[in-house]
Protein backbone atom coordinates (compact mmCIF):
# COMPACT_ATOMS: atom_id res chain seq x y z
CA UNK A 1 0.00 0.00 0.00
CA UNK A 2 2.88 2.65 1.07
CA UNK A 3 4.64 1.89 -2.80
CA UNK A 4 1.54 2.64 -4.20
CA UNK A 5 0.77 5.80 -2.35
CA UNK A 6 4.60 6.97 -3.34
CA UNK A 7 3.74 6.03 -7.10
CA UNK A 8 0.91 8.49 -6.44
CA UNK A 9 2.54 11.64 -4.92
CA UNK A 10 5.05 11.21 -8.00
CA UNK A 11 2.55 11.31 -10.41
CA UNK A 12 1.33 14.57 -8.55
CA UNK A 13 4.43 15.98 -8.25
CA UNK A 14 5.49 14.87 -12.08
CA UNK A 15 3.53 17.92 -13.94
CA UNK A 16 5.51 20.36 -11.65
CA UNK A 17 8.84 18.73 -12.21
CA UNK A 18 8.22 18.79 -16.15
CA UNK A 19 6.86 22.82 -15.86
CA UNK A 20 9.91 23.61 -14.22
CA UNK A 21 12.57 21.89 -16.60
CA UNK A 22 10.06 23.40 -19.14
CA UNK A 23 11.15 26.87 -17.65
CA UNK A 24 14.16 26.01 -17.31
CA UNK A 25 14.51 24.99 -21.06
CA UNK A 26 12.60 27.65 -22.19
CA UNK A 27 14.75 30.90 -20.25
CA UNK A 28 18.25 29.23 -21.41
CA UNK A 29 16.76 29.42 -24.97
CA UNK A 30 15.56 32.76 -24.73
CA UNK A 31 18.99 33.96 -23.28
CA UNK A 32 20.91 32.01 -25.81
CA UNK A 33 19.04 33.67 -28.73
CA UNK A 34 18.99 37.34 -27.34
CA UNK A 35 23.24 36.84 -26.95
CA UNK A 36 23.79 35.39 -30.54
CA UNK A 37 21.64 37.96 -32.07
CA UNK A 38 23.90 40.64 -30.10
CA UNK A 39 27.07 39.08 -30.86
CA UNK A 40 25.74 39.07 -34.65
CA UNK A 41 25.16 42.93 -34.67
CA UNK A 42 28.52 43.46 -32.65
CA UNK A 43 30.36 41.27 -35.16
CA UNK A 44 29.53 39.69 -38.30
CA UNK A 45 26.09 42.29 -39.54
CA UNK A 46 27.90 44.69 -41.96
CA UNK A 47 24.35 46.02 -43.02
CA UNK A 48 24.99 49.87 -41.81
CA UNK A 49 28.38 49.36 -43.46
CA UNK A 50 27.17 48.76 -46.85
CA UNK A 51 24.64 52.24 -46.33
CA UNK A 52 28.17 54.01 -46.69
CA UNK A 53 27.79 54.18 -50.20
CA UNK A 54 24.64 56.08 -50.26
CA UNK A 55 24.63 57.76 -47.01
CA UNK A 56 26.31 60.87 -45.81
CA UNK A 57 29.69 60.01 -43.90
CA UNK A 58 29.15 61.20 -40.50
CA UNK A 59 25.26 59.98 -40.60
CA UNK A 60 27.00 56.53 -41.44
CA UNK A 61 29.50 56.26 -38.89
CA UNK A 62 26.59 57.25 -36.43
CA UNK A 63 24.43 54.68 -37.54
CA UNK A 64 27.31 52.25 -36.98
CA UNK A 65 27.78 53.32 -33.66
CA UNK A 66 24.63 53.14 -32.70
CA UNK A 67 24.09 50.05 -33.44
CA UNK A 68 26.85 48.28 -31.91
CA UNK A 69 25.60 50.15 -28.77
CA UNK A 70 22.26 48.16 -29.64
CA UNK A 71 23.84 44.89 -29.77
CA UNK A 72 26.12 45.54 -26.51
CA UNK A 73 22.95 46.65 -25.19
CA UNK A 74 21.26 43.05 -25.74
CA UNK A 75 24.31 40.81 -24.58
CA UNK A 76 23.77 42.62 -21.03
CA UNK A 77 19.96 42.09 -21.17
CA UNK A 78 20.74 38.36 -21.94
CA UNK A 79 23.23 38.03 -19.02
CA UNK A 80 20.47 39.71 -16.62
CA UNK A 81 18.04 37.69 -17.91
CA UNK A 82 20.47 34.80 -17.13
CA UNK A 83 20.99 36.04 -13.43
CA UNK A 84 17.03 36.42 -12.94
CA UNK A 85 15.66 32.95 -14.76
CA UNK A 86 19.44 31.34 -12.61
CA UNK A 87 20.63 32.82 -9.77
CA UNK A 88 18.54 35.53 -8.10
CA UNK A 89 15.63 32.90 -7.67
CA UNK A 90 15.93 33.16 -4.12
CA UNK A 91 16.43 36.82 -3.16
CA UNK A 92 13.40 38.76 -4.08
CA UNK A 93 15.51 42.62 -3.69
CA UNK A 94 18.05 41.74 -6.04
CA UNK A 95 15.98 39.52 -8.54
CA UNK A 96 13.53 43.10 -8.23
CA UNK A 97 17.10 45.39 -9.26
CA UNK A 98 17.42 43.13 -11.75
CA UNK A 99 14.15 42.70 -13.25
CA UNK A 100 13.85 46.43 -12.96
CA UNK A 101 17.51 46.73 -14.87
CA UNK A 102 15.78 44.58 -17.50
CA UNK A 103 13.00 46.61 -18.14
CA UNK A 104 15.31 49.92 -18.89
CA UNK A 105 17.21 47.92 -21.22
CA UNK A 106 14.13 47.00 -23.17
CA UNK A 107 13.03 50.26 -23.53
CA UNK A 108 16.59 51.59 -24.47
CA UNK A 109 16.67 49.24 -26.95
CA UNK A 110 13.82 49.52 -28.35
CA UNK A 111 14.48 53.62 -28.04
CA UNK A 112 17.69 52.77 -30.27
CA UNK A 113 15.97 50.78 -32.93
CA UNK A 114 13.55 53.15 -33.29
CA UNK A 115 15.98 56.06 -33.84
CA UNK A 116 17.94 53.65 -36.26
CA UNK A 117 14.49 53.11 -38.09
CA UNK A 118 13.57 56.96 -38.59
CA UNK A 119 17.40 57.36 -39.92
CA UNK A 120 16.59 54.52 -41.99
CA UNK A 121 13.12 56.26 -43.13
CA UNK A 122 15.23 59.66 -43.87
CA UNK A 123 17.52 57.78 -46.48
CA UNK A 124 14.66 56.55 -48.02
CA UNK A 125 13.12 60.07 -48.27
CA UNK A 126 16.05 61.79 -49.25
CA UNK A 127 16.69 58.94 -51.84
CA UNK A 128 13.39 59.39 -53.28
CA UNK A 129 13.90 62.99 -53.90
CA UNK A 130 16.78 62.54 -55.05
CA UNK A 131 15.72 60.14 -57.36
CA UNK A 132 12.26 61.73 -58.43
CA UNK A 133 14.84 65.52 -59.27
CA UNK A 134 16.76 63.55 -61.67
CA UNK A 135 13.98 62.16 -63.43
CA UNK A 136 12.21 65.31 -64.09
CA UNK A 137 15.76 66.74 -65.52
């Protein structure tokens, strides 16, 4: 009777164990992706490299900057994202810092992007300007 009653409070206890592996899982992943797509934009992306040819020097160089400042950005959102989902499980202050520290980066990011997007939107402009002026001459 006693094996079959521990077979039981395994089974109940199984759903939790597999959620929390789950998490687990799920958190590394999330870290793992935000870091390689940082390390990409830091490293290998040479997207605002190639604008150099039709972009204005200084506007280029700032766009460059910017985004590596983006991508460093992200590698220290995926290492407090690692410290949250790892080690701060257990001390509600610091996991709060953290989570709080995570939140600003999010927004800065997304701040950055979005100022990389309206440069982005001003070539375009300025392209088609240029563009439509030569046609009419």
């Amino acid at each position: 009777m006693e094996a079959c009653a521990t077979n039981r409070a395994a089974l109940l206890y199984l759903p939790m164990v597999l959620a929390e592996q789950f998490h687990n899982w799920t958190s590394d992943a999330l870290v793992v992706l935000i870091a390689a797509a940082g390390l990409y934009y830091l490293f290998i992306s040479r997207a605002a490299h190639r604008l150099s040819t039709v972009e204005n020097r200084d506007v280029n160089e700032r766009r460059i900057r910017l985004r590596r400042i983006n991508a460093v950005m992200m590698i220290v959102l995926a290492a407090l994202l690692f410290l949250a989902t790892r080690v701060l499980g257990t001390h509600p202050r610091s996991l709060a810092l953290v989570m709080l520290g995570i939140l600003v980066l999010l927004v800065v990011i997304v701040w950055l992007a979005m100022v990389d997007l309206r440069m982005l939107m001003q070539l375009r402009d300025r392209r088609r300007d240029h563009d439509a002026w030569q046609h009419r001459n």
